[in-house]
PDB file of N, CA and C in Angstrom:
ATOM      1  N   UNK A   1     -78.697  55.056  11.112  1.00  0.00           N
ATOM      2  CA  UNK A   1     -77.848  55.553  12.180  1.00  0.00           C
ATOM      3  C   UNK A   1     -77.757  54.495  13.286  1.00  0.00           C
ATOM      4  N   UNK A   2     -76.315  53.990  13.762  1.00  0.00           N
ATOM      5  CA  UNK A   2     -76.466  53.535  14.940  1.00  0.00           C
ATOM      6  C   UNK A   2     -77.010  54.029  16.466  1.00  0.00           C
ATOM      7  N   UNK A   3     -77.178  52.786  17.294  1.00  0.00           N
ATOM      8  CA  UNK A   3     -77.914  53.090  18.381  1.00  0.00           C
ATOM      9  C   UNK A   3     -76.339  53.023  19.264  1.00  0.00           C
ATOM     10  N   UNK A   4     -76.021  54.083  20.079  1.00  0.00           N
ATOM     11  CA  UNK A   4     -75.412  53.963  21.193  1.00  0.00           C
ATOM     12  C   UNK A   4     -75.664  52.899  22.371  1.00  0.00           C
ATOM     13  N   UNK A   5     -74.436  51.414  22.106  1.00  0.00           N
ATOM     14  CA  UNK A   5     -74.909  50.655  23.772  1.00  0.00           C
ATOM     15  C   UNK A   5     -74.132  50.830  24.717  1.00  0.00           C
ATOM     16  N   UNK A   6     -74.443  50.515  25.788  1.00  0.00           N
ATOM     17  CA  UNK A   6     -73.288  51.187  26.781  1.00  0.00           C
ATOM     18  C   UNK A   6     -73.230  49.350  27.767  1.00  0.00           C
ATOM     19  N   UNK A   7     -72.755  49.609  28.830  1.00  0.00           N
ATOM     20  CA  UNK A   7     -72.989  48.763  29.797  1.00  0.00           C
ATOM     21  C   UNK A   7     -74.342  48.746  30.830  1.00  0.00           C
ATOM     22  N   UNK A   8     -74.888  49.504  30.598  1.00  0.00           N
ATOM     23  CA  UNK A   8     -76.543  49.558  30.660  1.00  0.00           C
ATOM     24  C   UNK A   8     -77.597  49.225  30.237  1.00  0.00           C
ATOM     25  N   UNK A   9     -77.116  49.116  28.536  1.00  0.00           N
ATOM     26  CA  UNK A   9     -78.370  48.092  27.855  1.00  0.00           C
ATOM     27  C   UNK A   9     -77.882  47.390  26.985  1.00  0.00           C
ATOM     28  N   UNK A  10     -76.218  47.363  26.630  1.00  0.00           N
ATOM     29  CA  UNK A  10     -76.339  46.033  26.124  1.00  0.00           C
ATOM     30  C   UNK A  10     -76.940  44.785  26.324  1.00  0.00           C
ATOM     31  N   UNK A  11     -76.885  44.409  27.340  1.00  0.00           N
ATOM     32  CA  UNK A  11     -77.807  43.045  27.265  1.00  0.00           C
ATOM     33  C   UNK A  11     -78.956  42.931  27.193  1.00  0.00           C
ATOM     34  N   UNK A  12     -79.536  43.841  27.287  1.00  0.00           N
ATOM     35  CA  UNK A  12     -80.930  43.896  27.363  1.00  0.00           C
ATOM     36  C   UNK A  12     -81.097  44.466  25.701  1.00  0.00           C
ATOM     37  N   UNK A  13     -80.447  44.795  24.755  1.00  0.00           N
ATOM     38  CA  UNK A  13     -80.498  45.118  23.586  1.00  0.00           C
ATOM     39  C   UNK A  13     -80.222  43.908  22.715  1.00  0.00           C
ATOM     40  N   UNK A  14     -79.293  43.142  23.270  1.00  0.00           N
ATOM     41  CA  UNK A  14     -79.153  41.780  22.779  1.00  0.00           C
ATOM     42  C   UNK A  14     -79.811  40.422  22.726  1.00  0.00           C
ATOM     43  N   UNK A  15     -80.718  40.631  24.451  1.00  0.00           N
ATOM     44  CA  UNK A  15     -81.477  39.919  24.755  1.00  0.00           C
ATOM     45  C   UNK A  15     -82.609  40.148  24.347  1.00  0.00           C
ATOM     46  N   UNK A  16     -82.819  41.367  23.612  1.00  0.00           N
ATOM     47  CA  UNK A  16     -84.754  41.359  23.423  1.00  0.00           C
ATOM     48  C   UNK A  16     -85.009  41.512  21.941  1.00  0.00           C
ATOM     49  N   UNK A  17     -84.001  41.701  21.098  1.00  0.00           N
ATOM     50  CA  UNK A  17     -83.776  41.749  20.196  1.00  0.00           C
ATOM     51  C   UNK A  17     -83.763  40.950  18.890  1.00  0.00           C
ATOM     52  N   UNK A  18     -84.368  40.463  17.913  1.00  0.00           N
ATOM     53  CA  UNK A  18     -84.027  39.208  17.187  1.00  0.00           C
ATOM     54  C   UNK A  18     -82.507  39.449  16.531  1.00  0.00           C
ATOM     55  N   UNK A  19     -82.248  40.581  16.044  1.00  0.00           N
ATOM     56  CA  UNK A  19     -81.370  40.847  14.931  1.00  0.00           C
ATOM     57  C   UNK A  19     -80.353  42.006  15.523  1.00  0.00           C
ATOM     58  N   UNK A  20     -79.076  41.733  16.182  1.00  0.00           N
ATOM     59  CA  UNK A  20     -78.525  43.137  16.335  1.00  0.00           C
ATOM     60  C   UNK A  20     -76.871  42.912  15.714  1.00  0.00           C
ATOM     61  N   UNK A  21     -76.411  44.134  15.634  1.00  0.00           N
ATOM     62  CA  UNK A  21     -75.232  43.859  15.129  1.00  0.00           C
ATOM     63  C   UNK A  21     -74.667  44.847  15.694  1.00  0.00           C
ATOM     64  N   UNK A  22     -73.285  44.697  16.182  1.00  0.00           N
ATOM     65  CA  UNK A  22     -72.643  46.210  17.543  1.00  0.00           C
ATOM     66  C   UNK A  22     -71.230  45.859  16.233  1.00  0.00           C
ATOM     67  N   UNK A  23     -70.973  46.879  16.734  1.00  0.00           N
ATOM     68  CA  UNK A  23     -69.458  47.857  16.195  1.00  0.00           C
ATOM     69  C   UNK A  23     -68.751  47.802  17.542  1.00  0.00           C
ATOM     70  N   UNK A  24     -67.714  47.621  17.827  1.00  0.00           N
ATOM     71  CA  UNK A  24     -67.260  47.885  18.893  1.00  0.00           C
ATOM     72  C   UNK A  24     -65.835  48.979  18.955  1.00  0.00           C
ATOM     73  N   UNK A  25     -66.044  49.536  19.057  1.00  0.00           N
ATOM     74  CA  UNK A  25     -64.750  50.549  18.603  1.00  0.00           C
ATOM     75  C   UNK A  25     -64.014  51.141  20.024  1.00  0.00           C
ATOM     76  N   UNK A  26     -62.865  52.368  19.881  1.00  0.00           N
ATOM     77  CA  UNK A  26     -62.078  53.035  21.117  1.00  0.00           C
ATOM     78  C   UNK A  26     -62.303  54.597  20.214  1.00  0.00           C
ATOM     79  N   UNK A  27     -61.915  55.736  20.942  1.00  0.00           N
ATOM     80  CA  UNK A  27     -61.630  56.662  20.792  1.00  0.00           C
ATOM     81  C   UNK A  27     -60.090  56.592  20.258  1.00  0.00           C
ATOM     82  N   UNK A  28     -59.493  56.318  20.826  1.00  0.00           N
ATOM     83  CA  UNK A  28     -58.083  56.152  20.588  1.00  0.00           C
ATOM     84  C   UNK A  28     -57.722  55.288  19.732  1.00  0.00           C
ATOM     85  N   UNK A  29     -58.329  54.515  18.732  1.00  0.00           N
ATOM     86  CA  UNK A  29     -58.146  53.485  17.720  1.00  0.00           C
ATOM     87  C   UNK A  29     -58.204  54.387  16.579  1.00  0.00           C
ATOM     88  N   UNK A  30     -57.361  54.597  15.693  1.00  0.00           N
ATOM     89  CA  UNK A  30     -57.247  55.141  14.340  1.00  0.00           C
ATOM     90  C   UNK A  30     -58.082  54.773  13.425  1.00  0.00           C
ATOM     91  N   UNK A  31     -57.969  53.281  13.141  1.00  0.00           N
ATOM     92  CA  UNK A  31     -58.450  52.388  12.288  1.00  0.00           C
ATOM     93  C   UNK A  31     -59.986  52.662  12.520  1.00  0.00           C
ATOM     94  N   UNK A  32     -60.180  52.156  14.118  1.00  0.00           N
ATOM     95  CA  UNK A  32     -61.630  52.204  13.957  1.00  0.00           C
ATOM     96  C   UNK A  32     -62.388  53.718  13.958  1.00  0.00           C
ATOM     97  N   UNK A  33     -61.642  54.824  14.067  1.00  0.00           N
ATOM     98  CA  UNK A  33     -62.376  56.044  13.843  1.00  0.00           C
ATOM     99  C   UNK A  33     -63.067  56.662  12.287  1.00  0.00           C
ATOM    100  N   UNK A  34     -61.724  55.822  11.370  1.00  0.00           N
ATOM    101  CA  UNK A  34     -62.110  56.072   9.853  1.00  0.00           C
ATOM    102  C   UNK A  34     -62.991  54.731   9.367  1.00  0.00           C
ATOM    103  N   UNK A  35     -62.988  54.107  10.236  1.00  0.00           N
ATOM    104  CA  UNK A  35     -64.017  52.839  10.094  1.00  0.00           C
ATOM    105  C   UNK A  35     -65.611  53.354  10.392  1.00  0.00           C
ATOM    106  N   UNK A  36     -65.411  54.008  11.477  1.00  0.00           N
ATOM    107  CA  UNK A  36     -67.156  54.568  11.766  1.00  0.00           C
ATOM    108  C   UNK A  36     -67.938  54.598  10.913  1.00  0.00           C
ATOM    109  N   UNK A  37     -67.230  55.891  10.008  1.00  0.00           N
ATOM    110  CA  UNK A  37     -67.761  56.169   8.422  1.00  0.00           C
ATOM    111  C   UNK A  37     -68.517  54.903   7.974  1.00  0.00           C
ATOM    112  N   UNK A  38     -67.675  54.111   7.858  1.00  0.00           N
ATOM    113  CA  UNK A  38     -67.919  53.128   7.144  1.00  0.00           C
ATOM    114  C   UNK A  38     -69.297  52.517   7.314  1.00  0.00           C
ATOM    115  N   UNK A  39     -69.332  51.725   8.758  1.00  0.00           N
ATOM    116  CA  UNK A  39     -70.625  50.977   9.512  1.00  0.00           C
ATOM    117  C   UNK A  39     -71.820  52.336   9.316  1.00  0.00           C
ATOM    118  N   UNK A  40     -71.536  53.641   9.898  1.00  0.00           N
ATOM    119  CA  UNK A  40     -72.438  54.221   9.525  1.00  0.00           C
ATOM    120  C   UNK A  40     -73.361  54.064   8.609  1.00  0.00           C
ATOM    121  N   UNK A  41     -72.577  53.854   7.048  1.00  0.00           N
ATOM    122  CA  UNK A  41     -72.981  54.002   6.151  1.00  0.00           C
ATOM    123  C   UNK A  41     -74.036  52.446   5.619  1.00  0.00           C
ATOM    124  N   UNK A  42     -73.615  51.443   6.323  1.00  0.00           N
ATOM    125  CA  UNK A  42     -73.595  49.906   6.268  1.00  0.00           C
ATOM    126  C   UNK A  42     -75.523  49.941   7.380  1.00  0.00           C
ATOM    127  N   UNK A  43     -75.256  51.003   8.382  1.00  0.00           N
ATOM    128  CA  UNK A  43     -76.424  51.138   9.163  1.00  0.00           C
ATOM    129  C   UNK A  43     -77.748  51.980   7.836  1.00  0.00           C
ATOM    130  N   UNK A  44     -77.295  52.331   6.999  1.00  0.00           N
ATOM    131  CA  UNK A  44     -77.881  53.122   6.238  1.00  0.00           C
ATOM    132  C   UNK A  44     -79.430  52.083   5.197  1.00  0.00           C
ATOM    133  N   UNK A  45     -78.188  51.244   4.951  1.00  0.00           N
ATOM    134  CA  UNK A  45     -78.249  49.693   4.277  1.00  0.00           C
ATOM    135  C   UNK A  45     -79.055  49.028   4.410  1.00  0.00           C
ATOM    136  N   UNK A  46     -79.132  48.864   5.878  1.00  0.00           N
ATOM    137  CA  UNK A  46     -79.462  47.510   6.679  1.00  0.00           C
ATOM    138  C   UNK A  46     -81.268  46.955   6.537  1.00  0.00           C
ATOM    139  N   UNK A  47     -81.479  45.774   6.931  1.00  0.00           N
ATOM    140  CA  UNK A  47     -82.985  46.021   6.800  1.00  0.00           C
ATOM    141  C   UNK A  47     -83.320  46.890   8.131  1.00  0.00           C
ATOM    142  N   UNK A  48     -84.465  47.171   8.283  1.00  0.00           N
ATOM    143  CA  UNK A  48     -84.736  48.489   9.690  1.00  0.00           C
ATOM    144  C   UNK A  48     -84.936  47.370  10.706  1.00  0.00           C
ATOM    145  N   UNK A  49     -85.255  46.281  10.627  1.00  0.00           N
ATOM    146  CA  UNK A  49     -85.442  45.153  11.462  1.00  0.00           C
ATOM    147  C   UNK A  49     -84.434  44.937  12.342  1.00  0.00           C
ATOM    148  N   UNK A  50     -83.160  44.877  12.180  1.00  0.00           N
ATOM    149  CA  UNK A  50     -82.104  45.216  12.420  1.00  0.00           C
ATOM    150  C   UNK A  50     -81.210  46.033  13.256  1.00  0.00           C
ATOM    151  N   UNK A  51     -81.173  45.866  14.422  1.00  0.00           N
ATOM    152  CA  UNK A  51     -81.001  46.855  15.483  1.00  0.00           C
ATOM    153  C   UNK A  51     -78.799  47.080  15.056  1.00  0.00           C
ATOM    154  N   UNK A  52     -78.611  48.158  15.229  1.00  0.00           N
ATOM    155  CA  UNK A  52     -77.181  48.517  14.206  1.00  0.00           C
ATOM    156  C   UNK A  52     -76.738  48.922  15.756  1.00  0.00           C
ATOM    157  N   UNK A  53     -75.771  48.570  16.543  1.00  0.00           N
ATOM    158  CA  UNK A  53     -75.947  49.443  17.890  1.00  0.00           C
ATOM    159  C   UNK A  53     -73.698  49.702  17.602  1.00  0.00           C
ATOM    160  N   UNK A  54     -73.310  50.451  18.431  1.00  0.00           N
ATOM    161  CA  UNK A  54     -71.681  50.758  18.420  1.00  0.00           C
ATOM    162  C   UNK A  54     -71.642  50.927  19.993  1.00  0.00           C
ATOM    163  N   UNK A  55     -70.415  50.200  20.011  1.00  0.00           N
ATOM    164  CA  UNK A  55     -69.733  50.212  21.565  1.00  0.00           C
ATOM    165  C   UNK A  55     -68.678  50.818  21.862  1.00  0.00           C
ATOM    166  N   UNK A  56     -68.356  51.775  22.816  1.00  0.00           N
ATOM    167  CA  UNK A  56     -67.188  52.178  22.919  1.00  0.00           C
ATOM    168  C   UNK A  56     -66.610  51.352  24.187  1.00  0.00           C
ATOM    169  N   UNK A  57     -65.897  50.591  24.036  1.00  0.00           N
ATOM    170  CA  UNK A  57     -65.270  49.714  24.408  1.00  0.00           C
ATOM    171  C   UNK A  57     -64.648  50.250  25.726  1.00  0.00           C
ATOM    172  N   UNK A  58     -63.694  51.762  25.979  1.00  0.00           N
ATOM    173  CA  UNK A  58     -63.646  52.166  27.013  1.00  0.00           C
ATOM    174  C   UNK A  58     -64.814  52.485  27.969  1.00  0.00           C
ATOM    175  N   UNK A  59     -65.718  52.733  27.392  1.00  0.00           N
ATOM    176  CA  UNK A  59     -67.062  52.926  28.118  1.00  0.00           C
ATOM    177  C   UNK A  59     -67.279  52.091  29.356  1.00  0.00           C
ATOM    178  N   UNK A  60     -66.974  50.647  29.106  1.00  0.00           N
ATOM    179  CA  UNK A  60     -67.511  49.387  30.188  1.00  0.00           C
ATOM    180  C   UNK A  60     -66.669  48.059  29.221  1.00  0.00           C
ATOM    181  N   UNK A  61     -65.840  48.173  29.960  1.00  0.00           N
ATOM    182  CA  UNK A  61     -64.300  47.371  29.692  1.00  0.00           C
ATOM    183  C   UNK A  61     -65.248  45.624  29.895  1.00  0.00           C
ATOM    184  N   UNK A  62     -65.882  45.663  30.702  1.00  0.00           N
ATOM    185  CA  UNK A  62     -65.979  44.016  30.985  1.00  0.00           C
ATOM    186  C   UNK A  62     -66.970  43.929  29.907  1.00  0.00           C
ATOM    187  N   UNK A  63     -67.996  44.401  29.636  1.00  0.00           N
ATOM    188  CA  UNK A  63     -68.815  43.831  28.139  1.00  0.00           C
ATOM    189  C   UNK A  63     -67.908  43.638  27.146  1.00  0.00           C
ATOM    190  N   UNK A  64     -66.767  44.134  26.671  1.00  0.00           N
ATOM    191  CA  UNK A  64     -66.320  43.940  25.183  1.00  0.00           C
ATOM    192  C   UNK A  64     -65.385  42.750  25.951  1.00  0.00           C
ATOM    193  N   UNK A  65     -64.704  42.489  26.834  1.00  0.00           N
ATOM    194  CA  UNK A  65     -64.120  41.063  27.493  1.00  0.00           C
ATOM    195  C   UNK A  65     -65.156  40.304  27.705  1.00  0.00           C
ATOM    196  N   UNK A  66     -66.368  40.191  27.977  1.00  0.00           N
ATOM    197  CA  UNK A  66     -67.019  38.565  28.017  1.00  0.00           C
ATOM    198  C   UNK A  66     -67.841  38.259  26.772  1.00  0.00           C
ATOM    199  N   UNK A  67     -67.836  39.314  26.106  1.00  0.00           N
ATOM    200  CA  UNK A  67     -68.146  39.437  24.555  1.00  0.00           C
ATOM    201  C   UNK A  67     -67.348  38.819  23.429  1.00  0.00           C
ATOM    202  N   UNK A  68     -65.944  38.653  24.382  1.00  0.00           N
ATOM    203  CA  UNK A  68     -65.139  38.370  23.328  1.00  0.00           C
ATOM    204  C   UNK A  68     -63.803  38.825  22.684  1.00  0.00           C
ATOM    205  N   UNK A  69     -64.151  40.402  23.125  1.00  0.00           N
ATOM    206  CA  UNK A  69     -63.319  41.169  21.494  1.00  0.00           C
ATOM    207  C   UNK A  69     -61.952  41.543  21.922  1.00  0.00           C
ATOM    208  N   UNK A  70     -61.163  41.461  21.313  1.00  0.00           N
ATOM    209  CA  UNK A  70     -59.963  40.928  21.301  1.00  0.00           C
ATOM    210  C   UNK A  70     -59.282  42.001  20.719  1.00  0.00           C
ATOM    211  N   UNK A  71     -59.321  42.304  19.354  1.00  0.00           N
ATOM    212  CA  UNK A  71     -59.060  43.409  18.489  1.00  0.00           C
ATOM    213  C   UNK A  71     -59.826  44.486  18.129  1.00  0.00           C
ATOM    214  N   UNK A  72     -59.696  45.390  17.346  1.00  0.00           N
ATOM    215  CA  UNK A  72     -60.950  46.272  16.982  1.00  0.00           C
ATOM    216  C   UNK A  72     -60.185  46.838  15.914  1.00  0.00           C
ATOM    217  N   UNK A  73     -60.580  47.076  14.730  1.00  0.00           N
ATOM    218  CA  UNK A  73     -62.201  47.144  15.087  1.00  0.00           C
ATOM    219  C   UNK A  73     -63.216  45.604  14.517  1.00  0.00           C
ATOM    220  N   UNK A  74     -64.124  45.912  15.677  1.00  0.00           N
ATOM    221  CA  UNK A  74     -64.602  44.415  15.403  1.00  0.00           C
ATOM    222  C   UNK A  74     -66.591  44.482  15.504  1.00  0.00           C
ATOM    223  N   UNK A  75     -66.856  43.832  14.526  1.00  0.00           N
ATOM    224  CA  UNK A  75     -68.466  43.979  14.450  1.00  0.00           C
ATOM    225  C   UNK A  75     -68.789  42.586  14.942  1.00  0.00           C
ATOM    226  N   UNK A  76     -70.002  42.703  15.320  1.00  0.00           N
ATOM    227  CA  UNK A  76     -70.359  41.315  15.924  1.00  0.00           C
ATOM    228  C   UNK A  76     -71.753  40.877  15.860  1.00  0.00           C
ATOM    229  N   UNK A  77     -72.221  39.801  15.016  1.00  0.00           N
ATOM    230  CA  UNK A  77     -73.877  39.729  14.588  1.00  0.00           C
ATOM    231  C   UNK A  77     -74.535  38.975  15.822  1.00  0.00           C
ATOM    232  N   UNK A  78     -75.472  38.975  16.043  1.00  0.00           N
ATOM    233  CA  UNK A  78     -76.408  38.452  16.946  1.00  0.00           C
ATOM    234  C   UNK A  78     -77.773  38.398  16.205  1.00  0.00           C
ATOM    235  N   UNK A  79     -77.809  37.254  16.256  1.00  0.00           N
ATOM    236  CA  UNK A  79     -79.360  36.707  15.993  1.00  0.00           C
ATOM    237  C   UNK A  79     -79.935  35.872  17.499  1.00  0.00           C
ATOM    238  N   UNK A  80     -81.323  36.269  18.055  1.00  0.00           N
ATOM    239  CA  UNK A  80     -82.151  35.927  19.056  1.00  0.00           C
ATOM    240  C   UNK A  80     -80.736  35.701  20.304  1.00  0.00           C
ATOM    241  N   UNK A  81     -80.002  36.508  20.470  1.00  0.00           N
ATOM    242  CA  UNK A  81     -78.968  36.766  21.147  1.00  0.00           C
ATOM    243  C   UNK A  81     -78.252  35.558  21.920  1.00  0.00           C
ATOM    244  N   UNK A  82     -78.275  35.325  20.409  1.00  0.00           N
ATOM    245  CA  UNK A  82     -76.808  34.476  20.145  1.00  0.00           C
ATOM    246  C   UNK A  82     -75.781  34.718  19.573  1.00  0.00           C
ATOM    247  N   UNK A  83     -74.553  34.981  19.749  1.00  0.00           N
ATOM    248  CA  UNK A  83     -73.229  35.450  18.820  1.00  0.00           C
ATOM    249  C   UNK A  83     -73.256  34.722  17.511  1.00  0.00           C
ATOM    250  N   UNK A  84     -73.584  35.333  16.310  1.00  0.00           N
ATOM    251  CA  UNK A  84     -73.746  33.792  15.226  1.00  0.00           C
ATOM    252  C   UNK A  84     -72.172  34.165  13.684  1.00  0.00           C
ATOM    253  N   UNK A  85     -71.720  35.523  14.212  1.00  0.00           N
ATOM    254  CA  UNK A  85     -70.802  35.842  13.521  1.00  0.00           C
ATOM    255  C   UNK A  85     -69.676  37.181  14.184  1.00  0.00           C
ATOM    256  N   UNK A  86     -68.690  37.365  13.361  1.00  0.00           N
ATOM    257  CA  UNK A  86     -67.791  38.271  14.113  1.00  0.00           C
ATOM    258  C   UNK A  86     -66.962  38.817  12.394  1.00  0.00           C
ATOM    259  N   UNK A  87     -66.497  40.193  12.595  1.00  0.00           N
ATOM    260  CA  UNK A  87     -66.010  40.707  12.069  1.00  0.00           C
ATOM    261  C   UNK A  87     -64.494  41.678  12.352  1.00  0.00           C
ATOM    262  N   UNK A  88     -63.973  40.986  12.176  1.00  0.00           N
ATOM    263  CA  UNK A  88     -62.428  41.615  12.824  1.00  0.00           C
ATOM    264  C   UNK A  88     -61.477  42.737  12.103  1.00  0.00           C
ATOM    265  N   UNK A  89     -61.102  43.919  11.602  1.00  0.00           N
ATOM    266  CA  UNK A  89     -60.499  44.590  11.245  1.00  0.00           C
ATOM    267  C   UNK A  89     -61.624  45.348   9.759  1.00  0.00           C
ATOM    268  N   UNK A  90     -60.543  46.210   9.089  1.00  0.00           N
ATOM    269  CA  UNK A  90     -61.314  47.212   8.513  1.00  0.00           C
ATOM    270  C   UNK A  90     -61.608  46.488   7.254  1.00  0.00           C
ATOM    271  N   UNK A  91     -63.120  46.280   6.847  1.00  0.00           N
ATOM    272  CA  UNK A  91     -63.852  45.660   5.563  1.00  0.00           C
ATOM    273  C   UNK A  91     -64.455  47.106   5.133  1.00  0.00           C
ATOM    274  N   UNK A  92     -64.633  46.262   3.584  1.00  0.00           N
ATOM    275  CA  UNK A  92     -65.445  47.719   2.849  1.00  0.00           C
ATOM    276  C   UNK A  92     -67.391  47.224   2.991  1.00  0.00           C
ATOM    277  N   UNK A  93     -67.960  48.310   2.533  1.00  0.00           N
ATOM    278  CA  UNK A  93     -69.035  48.325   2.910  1.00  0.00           C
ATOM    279  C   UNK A  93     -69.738  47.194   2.309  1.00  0.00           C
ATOM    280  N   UNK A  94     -69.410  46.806   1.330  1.00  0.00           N
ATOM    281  CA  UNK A  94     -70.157  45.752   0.439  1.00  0.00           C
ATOM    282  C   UNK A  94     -69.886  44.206   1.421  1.00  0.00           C
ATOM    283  N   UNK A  95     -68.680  44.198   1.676  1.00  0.00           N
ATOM    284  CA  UNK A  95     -68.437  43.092   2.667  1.00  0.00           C
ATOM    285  C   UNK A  95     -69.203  42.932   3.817  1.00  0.00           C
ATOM    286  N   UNK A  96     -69.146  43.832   4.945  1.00  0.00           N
ATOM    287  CA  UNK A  96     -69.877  44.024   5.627  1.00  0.00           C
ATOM    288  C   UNK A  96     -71.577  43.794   5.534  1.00  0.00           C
ATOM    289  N   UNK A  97     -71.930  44.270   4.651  1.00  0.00           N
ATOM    290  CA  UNK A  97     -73.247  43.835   4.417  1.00  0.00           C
ATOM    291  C   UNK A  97     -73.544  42.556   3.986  1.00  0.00           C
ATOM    292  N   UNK A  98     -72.598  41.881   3.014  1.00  0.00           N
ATOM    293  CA  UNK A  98     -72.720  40.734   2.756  1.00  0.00           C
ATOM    294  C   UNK A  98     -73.044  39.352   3.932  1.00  0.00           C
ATOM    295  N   UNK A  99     -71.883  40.069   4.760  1.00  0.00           N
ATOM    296  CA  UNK A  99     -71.692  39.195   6.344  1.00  0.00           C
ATOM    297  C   UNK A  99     -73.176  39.515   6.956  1.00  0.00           C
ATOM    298  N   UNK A 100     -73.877  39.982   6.897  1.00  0.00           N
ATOM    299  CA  UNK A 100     -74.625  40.641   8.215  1.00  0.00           C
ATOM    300  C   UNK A 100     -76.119  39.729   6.874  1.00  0.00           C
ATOM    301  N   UNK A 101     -76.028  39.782   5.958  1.00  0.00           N
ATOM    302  CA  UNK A 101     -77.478  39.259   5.536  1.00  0.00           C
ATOM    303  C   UNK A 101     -77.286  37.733   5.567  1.00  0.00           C
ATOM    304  N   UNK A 102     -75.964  37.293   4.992  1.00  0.00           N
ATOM    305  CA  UNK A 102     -75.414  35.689   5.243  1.00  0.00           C
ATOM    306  C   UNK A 102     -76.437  35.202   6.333  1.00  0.00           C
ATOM    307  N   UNK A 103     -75.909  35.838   7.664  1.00  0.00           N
ATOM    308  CA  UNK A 103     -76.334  35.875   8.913  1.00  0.00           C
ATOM    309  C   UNK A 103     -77.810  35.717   9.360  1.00  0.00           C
ATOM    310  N   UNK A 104     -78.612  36.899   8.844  1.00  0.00           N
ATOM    311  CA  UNK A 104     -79.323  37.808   9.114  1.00  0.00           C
ATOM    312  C   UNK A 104     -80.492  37.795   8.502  1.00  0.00           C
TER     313      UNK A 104
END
């Protein structure tokens, strides 16, 4: 299960973290609502080492702008919180995981 970040602990989830990977999604995004499913399932996967966190992007508008994200839906790897990969639109689960151990 993902961890809810907000503009309160993202950075401090990123920063203390060796391994995290955020979802960044909207309420109002189609794509990324039937996408949830998806990462959910990808959080299921993961090694537990692995902090799985989802952003709602309306939540705190300036984290997903100095973050980067541009489109959504968009995943984003962090190793020792550094940006070391990005994931832009809807992948299937096997992909997704593939990206995140590449990484990870």
């Amino acid at each position: 299960m993902s961890k809810k970040l907000n503009g309160g602990n993202f950075g401090l989830t990123i920063g203390t973290n060796e391994k995290v990977v955020v979802y960044f999604w909207a309420t109002w995004c189609m794509p990324c609502n039937k996408y949830s499913e998806t990462y959910e399932l990808v959080c299921g996967d993961v090694d537990p080492d692995i902090i799985m966190g989802k952003f709602d992007v309306d939540e705190s508008k300036d984290v997903a702008v100095s973050s980067g994200v541009k489109d959504m839906p968009c995943i984003q790897i962090y190793k020792s919180g550094v940006k070391v990969a990005e994931i832009i639109g809807v992948n299937n689960k096997q992909d997704i995981l593939q990206e995140i151990n590449k990484h990870l």
